[in-house]
PDB file of N, CA and C in Angstrom:
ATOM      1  N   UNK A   1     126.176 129.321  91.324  1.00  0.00           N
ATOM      2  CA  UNK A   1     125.913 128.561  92.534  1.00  0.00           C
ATOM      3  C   UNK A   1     124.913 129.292  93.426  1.00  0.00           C
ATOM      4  N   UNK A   2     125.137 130.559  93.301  1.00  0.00           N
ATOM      5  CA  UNK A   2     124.148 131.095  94.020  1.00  0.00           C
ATOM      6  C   UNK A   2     122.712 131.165  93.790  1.00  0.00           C
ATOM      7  N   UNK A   3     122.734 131.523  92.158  1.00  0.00           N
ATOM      8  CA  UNK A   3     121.138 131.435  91.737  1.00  0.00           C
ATOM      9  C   UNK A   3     121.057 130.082  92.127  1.00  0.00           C
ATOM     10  N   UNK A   4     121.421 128.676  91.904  1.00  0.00           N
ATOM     11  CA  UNK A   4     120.883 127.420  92.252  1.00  0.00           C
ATOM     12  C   UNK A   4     120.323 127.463  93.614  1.00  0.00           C
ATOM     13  N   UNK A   5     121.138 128.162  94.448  1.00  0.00           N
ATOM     14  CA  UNK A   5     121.048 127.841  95.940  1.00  0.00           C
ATOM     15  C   UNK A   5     119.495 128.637  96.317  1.00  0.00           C
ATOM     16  N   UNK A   6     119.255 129.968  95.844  1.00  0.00           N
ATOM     17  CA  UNK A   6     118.140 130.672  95.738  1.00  0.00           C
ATOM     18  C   UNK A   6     117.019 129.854  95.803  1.00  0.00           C
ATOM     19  N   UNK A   7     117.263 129.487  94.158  1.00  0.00           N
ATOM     20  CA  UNK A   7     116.010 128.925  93.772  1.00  0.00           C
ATOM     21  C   UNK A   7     115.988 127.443  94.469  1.00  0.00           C
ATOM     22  N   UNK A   8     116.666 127.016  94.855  1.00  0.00           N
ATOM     23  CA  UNK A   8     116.219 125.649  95.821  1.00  0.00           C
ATOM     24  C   UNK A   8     116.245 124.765  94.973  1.00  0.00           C
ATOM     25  N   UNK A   9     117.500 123.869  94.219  1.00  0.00           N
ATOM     26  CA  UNK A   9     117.611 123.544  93.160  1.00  0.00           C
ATOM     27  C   UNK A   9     118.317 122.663  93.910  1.00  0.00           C
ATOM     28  N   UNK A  10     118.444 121.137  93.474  1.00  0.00           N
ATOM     29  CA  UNK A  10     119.580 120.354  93.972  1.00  0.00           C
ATOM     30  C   UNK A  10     121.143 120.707  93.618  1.00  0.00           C
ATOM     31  N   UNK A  11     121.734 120.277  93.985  1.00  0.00           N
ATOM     32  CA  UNK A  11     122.105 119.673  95.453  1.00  0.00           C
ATOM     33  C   UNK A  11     122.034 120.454  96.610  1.00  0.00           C
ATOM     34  N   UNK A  12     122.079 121.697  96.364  1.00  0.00           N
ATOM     35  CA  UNK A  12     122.279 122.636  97.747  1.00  0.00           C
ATOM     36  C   UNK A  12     121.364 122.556  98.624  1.00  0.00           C
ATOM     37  N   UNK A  13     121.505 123.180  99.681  1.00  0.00           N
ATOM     38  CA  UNK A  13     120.394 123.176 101.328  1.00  0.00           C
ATOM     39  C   UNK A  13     119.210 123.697 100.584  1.00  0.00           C
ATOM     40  N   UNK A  14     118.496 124.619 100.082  1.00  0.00           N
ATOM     41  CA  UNK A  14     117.734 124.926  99.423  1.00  0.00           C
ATOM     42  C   UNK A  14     116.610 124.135  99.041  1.00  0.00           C
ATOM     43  N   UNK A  15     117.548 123.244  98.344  1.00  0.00           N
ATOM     44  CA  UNK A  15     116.595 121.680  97.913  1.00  0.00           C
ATOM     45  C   UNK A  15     116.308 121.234  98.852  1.00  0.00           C
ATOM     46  N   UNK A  16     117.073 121.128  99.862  1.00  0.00           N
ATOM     47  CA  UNK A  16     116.903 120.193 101.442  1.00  0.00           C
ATOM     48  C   UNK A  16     115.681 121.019 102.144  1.00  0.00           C
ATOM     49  N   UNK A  17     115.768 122.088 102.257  1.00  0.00           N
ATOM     50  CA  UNK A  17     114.814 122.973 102.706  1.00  0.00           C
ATOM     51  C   UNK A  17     113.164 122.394 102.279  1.00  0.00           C
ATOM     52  N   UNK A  18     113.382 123.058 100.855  1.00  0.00           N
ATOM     53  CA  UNK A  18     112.303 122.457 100.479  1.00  0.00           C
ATOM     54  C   UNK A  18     111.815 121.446 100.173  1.00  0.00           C
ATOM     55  N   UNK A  19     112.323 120.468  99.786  1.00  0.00           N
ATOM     56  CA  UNK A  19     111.590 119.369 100.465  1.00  0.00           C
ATOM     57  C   UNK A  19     111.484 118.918 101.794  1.00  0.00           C
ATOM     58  N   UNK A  20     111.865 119.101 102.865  1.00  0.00           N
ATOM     59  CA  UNK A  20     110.999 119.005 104.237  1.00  0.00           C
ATOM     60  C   UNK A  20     109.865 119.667 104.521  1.00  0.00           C
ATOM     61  N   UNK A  21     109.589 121.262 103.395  1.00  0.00           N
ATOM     62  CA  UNK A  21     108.323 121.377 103.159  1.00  0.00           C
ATOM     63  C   UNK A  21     107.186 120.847 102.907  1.00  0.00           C
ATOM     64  N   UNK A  22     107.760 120.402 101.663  1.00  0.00           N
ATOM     65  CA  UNK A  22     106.796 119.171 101.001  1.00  0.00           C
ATOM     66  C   UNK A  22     106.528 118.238 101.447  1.00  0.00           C
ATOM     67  N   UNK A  23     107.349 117.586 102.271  1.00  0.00           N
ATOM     68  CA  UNK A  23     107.441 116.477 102.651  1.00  0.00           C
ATOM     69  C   UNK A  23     106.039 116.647 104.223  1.00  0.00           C
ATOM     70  N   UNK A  24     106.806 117.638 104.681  1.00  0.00           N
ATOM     71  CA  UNK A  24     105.707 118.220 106.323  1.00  0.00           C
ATOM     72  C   UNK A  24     104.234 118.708 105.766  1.00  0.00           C
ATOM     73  N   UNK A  25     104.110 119.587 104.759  1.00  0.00           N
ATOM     74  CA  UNK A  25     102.922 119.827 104.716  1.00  0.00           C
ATOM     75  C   UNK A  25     101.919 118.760 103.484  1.00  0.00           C
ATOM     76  N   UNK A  26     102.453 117.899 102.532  1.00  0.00           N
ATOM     77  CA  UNK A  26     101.404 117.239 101.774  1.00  0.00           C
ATOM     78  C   UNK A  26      99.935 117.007 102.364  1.00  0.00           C
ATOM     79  N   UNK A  27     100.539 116.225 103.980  1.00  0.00           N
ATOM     80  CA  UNK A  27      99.135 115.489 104.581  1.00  0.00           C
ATOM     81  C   UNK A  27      98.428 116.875 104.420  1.00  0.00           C
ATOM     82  N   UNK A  28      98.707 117.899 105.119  1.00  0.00           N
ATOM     83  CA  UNK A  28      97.762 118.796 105.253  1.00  0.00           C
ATOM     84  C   UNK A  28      97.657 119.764 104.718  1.00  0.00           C
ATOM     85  N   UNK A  29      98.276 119.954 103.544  1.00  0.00           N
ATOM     86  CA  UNK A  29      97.553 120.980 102.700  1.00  0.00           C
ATOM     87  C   UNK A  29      98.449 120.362 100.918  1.00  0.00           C
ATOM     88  N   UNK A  30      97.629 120.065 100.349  1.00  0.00           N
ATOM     89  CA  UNK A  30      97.792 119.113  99.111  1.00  0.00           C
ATOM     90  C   UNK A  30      98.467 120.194  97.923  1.00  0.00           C
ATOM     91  N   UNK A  31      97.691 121.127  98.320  1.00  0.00           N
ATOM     92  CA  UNK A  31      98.127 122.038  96.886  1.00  0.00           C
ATOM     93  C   UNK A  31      99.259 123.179  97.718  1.00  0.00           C
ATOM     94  N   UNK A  32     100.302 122.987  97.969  1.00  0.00           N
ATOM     95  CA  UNK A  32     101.325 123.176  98.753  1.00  0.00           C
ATOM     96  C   UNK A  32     102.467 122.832  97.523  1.00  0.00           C
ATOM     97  N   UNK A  33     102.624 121.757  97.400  1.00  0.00           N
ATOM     98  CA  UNK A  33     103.541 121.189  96.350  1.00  0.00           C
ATOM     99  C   UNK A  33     103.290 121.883  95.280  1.00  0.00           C
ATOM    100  N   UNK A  34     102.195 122.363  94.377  1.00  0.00           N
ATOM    101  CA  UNK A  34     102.238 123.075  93.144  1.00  0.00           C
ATOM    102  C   UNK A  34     102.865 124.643  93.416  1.00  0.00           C
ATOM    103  N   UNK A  35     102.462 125.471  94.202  1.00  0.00           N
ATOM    104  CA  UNK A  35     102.782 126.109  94.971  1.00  0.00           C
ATOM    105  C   UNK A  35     104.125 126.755  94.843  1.00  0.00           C
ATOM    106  N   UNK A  36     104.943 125.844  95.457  1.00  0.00           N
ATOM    107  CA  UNK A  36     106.614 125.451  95.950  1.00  0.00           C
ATOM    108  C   UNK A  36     106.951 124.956  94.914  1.00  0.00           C
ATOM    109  N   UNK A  37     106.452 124.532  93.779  1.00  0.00           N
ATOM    110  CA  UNK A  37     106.878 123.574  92.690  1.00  0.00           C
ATOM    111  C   UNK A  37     107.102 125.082  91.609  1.00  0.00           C
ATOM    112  N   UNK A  38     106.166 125.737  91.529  1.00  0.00           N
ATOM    113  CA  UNK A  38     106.155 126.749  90.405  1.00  0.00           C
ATOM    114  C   UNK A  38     106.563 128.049  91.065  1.00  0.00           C
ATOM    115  N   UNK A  39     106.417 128.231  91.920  1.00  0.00           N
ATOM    116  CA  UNK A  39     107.496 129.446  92.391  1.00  0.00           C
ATOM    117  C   UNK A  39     109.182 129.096  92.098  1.00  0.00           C
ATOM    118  N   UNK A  40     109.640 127.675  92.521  1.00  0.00           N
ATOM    119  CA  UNK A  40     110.864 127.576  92.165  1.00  0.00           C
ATOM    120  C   UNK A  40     111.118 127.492  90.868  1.00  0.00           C
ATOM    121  N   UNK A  41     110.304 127.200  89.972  1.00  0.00           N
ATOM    122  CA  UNK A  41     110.173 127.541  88.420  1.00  0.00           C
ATOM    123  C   UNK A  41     110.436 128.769  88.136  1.00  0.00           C
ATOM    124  N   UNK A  42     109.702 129.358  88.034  1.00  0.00           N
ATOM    125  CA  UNK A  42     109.539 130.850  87.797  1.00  0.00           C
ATOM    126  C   UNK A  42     110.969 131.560  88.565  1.00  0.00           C
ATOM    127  N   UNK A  43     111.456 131.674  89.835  1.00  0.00           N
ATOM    128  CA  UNK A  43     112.800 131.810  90.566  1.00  0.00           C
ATOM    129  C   UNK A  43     113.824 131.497  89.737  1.00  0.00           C
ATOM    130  N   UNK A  44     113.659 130.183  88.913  1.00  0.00           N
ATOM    131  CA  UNK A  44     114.865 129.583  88.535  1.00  0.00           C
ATOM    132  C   UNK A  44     114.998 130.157  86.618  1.00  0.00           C
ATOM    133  N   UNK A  45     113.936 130.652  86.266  1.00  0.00           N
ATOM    134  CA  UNK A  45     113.815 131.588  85.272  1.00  0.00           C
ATOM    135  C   UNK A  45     114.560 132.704  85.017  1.00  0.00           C
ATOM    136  N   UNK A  46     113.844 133.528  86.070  1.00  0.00           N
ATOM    137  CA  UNK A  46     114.170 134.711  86.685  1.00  0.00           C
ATOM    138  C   UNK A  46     115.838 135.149  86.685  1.00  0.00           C
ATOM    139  N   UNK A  47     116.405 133.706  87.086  1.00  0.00           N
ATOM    140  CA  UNK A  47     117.781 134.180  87.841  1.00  0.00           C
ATOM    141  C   UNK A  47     118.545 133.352  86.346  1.00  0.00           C
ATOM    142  N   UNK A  48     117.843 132.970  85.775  1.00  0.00           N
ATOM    143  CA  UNK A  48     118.552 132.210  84.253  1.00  0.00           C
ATOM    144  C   UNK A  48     118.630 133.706  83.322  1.00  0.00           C
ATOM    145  N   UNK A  49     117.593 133.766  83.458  1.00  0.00           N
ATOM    146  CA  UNK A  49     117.308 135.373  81.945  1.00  0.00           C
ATOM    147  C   UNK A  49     118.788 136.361  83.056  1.00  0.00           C
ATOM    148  N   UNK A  50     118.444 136.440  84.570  1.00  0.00           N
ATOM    149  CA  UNK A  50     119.329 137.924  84.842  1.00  0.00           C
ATOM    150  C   UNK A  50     120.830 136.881  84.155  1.00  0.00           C
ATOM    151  N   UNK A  51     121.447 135.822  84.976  1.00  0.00           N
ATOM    152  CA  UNK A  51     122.965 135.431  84.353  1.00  0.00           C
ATOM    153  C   UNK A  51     123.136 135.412  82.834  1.00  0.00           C
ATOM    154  N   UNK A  52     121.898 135.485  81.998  1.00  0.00           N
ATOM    155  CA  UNK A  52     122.394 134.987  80.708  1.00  0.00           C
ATOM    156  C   UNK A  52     122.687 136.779  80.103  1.00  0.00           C
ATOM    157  N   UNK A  53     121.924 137.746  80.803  1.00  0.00           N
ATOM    158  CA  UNK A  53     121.629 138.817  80.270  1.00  0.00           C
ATOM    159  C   UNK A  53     123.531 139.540  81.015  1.00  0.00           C
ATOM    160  N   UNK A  54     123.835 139.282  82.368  1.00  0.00           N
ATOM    161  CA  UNK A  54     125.045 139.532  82.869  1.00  0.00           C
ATOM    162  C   UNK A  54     126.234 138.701  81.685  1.00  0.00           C
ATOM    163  N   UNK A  55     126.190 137.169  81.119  1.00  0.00           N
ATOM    164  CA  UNK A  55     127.156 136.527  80.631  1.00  0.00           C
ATOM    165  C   UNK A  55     127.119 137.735  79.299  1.00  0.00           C
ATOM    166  N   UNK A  56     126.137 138.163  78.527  1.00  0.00           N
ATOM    167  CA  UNK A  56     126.017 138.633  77.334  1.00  0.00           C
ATOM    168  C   UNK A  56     126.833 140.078  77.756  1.00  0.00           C
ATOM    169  N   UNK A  57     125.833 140.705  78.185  1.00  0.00           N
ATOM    170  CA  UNK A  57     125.866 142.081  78.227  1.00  0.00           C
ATOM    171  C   UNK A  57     127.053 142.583  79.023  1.00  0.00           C
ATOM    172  N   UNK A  58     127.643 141.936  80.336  1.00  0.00           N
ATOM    173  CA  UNK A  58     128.602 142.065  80.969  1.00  0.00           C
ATOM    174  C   UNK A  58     128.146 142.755  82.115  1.00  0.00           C
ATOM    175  N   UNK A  59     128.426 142.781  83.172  1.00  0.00           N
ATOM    176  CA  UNK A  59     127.972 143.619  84.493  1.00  0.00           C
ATOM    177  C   UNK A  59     129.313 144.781  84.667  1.00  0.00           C
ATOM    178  N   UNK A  60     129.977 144.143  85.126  1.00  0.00           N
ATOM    179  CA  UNK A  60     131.495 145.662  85.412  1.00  0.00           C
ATOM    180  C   UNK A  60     132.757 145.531  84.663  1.00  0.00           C
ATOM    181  N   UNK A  61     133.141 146.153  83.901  1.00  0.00           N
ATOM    182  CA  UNK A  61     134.197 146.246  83.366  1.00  0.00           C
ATOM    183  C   UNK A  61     135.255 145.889  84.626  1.00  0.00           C
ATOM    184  N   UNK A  62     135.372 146.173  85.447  1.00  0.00           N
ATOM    185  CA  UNK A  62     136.591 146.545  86.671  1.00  0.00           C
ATOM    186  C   UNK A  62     136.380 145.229  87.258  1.00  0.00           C
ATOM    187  N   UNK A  63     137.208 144.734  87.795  1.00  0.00           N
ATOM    188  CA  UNK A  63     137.429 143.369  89.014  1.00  0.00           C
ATOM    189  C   UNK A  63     137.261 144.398  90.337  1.00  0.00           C
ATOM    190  N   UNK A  64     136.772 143.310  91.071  1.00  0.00           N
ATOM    191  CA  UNK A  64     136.043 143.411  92.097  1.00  0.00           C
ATOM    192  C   UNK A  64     137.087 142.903  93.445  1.00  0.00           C
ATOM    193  N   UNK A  65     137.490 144.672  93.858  1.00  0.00           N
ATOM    194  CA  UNK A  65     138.506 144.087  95.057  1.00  0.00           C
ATOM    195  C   UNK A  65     138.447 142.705  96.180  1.00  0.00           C
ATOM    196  N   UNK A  66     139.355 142.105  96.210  1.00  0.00           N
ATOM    197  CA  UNK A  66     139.675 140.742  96.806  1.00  0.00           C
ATOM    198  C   UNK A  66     138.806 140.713  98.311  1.00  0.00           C
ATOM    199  N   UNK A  67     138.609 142.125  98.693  1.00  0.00           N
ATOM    200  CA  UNK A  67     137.690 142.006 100.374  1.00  0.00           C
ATOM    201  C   UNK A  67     136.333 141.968  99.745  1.00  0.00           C
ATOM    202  N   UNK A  68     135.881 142.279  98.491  1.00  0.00           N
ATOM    203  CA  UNK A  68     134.119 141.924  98.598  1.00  0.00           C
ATOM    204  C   UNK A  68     133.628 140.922  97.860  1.00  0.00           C
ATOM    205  N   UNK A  69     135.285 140.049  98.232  1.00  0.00           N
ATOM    206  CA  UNK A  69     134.212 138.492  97.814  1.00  0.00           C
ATOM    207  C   UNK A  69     134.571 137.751  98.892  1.00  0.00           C
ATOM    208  N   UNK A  70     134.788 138.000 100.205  1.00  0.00           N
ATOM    209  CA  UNK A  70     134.801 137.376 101.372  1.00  0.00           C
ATOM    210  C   UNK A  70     133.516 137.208 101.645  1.00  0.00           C
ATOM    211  N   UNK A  71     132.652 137.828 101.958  1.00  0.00           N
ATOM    212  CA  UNK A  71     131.043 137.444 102.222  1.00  0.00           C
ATOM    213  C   UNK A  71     130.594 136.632 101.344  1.00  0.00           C
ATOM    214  N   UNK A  72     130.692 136.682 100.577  1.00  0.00           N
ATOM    215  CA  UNK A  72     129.996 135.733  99.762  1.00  0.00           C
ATOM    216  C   UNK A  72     130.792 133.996  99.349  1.00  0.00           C
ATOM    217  N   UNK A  73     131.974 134.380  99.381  1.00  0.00           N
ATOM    218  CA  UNK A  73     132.818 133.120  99.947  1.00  0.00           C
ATOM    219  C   UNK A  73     132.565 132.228 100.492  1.00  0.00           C
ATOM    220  N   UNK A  74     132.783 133.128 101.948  1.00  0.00           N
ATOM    221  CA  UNK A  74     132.144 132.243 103.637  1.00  0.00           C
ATOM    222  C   UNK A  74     130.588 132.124 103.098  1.00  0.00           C
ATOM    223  N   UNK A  75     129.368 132.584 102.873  1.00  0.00           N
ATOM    224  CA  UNK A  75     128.155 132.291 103.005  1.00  0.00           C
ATOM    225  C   UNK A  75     128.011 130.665 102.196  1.00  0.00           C
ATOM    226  N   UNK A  76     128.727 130.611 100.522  1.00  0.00           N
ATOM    227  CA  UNK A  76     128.760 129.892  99.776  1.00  0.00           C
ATOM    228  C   UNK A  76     129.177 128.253 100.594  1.00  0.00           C
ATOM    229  N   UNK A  77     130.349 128.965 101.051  1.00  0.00           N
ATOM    230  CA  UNK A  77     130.918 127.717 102.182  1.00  0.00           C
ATOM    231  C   UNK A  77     130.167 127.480 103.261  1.00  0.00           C
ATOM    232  N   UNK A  78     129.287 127.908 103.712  1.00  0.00           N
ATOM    233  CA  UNK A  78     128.446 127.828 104.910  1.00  0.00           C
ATOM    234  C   UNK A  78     126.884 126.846 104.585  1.00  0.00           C
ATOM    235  N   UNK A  79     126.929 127.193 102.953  1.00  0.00           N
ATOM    236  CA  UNK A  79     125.894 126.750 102.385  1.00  0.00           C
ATOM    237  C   UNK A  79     126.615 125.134 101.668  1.00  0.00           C
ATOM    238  N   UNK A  80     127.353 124.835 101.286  1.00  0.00           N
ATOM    239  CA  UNK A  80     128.091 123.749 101.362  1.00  0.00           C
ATOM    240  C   UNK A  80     128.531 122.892 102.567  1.00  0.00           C
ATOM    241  N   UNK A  81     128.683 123.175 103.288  1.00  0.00           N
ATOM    242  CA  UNK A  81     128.400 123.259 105.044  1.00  0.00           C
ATOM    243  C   UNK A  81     127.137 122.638 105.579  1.00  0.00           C
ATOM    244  N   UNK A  82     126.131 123.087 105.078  1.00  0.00           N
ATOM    245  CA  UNK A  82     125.015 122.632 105.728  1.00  0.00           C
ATOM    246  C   UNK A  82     124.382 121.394 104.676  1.00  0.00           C
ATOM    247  N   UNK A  83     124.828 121.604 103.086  1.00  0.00           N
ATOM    248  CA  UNK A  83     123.991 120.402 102.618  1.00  0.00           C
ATOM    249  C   UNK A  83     124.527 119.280 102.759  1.00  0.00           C
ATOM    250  N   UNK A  84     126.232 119.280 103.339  1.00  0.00           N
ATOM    251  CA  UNK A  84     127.182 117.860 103.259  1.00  0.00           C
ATOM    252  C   UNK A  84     126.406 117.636 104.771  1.00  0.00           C
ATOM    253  N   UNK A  85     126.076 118.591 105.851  1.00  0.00           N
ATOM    254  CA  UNK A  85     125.568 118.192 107.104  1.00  0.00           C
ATOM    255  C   UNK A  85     124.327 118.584 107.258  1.00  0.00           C
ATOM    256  N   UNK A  86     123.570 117.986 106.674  1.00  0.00           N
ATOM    257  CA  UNK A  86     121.776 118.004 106.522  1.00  0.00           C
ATOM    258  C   UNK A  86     121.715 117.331 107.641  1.00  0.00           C
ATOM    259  N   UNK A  87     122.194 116.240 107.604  1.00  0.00           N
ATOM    260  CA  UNK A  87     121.451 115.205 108.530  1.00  0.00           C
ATOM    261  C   UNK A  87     121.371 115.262 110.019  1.00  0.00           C
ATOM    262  N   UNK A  88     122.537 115.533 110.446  1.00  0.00           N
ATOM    263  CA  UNK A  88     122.145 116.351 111.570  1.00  0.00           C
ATOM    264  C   UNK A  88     121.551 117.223 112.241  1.00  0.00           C
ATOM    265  N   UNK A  89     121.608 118.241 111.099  1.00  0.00           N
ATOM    266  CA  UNK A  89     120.987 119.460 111.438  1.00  0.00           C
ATOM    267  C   UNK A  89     119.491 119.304 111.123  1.00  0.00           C
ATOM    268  N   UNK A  90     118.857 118.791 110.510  1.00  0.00           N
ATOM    269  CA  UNK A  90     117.402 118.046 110.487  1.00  0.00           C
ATOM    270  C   UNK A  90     117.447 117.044 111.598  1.00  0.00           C
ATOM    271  N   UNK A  91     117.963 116.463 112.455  1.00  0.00           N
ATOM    272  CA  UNK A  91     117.779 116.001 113.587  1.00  0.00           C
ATOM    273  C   UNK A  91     118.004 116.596 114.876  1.00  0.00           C
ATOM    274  N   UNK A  92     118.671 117.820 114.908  1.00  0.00           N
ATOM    275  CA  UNK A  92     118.530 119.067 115.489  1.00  0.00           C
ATOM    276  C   UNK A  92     117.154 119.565 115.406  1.00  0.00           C
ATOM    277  N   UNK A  93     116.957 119.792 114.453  1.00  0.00           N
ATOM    278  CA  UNK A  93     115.471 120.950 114.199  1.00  0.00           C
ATOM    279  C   UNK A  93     114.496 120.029 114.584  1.00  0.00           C
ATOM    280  N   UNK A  94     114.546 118.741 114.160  1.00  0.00           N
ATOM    281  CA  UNK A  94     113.289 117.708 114.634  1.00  0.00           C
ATOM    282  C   UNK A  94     113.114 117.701 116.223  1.00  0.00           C
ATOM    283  N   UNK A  95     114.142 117.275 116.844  1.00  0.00           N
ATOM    284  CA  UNK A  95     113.782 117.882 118.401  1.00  0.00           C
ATOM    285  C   UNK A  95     113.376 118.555 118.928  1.00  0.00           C
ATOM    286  N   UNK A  96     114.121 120.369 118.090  1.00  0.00           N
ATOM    287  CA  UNK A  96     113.764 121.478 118.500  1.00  0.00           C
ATOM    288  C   UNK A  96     111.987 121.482 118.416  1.00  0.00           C
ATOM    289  N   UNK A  97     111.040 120.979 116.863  1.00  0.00           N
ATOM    290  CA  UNK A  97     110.025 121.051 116.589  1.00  0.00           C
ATOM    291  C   UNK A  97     109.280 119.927 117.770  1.00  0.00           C
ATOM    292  N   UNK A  98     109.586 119.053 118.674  1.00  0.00           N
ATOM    293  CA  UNK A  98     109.096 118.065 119.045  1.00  0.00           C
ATOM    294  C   UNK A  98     108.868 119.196 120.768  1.00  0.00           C
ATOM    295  N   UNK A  99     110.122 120.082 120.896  1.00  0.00           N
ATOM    296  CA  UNK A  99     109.800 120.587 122.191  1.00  0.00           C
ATOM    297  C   UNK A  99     108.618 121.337 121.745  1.00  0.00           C
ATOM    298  N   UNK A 100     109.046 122.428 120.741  1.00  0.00           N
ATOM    299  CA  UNK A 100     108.012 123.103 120.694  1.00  0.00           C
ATOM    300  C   UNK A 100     106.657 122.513 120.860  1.00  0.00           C
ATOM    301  N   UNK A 101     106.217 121.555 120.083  1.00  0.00           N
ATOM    302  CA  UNK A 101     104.918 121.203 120.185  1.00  0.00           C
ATOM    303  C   UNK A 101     104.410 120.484 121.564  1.00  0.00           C
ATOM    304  N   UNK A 102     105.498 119.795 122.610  1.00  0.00           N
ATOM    305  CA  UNK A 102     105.052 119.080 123.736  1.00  0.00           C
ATOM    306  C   UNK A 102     106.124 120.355 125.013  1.00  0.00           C
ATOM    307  N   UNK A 103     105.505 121.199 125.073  1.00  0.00           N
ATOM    308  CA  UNK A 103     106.407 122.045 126.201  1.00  0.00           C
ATOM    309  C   UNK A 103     106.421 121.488 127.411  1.00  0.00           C
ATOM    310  N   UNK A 104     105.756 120.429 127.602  1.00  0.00           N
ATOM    311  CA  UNK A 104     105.852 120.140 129.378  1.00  0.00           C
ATOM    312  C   UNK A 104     106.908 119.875 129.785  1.00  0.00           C
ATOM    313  N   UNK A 105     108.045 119.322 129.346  1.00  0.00           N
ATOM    314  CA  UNK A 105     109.449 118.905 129.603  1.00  0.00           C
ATOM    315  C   UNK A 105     110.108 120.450 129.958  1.00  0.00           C
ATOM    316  N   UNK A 106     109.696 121.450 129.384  1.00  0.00           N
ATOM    317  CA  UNK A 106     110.380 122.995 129.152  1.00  0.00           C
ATOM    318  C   UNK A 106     109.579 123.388 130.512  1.00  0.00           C
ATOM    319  N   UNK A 107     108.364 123.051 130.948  1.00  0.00           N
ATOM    320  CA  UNK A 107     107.835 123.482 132.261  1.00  0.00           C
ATOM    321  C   UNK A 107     108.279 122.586 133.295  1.00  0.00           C
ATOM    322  N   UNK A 108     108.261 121.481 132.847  1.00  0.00           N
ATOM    323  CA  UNK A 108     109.222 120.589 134.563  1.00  0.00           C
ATOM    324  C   UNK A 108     110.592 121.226 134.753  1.00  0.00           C
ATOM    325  N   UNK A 109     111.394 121.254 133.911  1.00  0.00           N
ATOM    326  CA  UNK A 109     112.607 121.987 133.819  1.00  0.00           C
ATOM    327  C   UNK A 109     112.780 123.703 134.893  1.00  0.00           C
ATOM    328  N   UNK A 110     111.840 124.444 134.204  1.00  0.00           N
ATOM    329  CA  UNK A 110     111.605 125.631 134.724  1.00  0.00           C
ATOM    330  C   UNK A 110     110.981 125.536 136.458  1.00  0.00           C
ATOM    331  N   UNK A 111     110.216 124.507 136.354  1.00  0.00           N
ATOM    332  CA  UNK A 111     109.256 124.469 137.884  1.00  0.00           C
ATOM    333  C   UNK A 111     110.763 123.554 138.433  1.00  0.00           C
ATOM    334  N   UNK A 112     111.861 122.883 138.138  1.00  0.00           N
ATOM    335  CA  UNK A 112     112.323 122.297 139.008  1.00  0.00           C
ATOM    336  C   UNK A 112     113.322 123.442 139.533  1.00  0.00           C
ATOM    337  N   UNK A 113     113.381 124.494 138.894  1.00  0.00           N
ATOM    338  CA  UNK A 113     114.662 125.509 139.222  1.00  0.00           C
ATOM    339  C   UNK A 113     113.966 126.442 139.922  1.00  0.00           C
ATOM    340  N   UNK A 114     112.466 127.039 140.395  1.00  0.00           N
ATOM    341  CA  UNK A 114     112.033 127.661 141.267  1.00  0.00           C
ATOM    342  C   UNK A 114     111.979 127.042 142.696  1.00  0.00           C
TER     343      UNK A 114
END
């Protein structure tokens, strides 16, 4: 789950990520998509050869005390978290990107509190 999430692979946020890339930059820069297209290739390679070489070869003989898979737990769940609630949170960030680009609302605000 994790290599998927890395490499930006559906279903996870990852995928969501990147395509709002794609999606924001096509108009203006075309070769963007090949780009983002073959890096996640190559990523999703990468992290295929390391699991197949870990499933074969084995990584640790020993189990891995019950406190150092809490981080990665919660992150996993956090990342499940955000792709069931994309939609919001891309309508969050769309605002956030709409102040950024028109700040005058952020300067009436500020000039009304002096």
């Amino acid at each position: 789950a994790v290599a998927i999430a890395v490499a930006g692979m559906p279903p996870l946020a990852g995928f969501l990520g990147k395509l709002m890339i794609l999606q924001a930059r096509f108009a203006l820069a075309p070769l963007v998509w090949p780009v983002v297209l073959v890096t996640s290739l190559l990523a999703m390679l990468a992290l295929a050869r390391l699991g197949s070489d870990l499933f074969w070869k084995g990584a640790n003989p020993e189990p891995a005390p019950a406190a150092t898979l809490i981080a990665p737990v919660l992150l996993l769940t956090a990342l499940v978290a955000l792709t069931v609630g994309a939609g919001p949170v891309m309508e969050v960030l769309g605002r956030l990107v709409d102040a950024l680009a028109d700040p005058s609302a952020y300067r009436a605000a500020v000039e009304a509190l002096t």
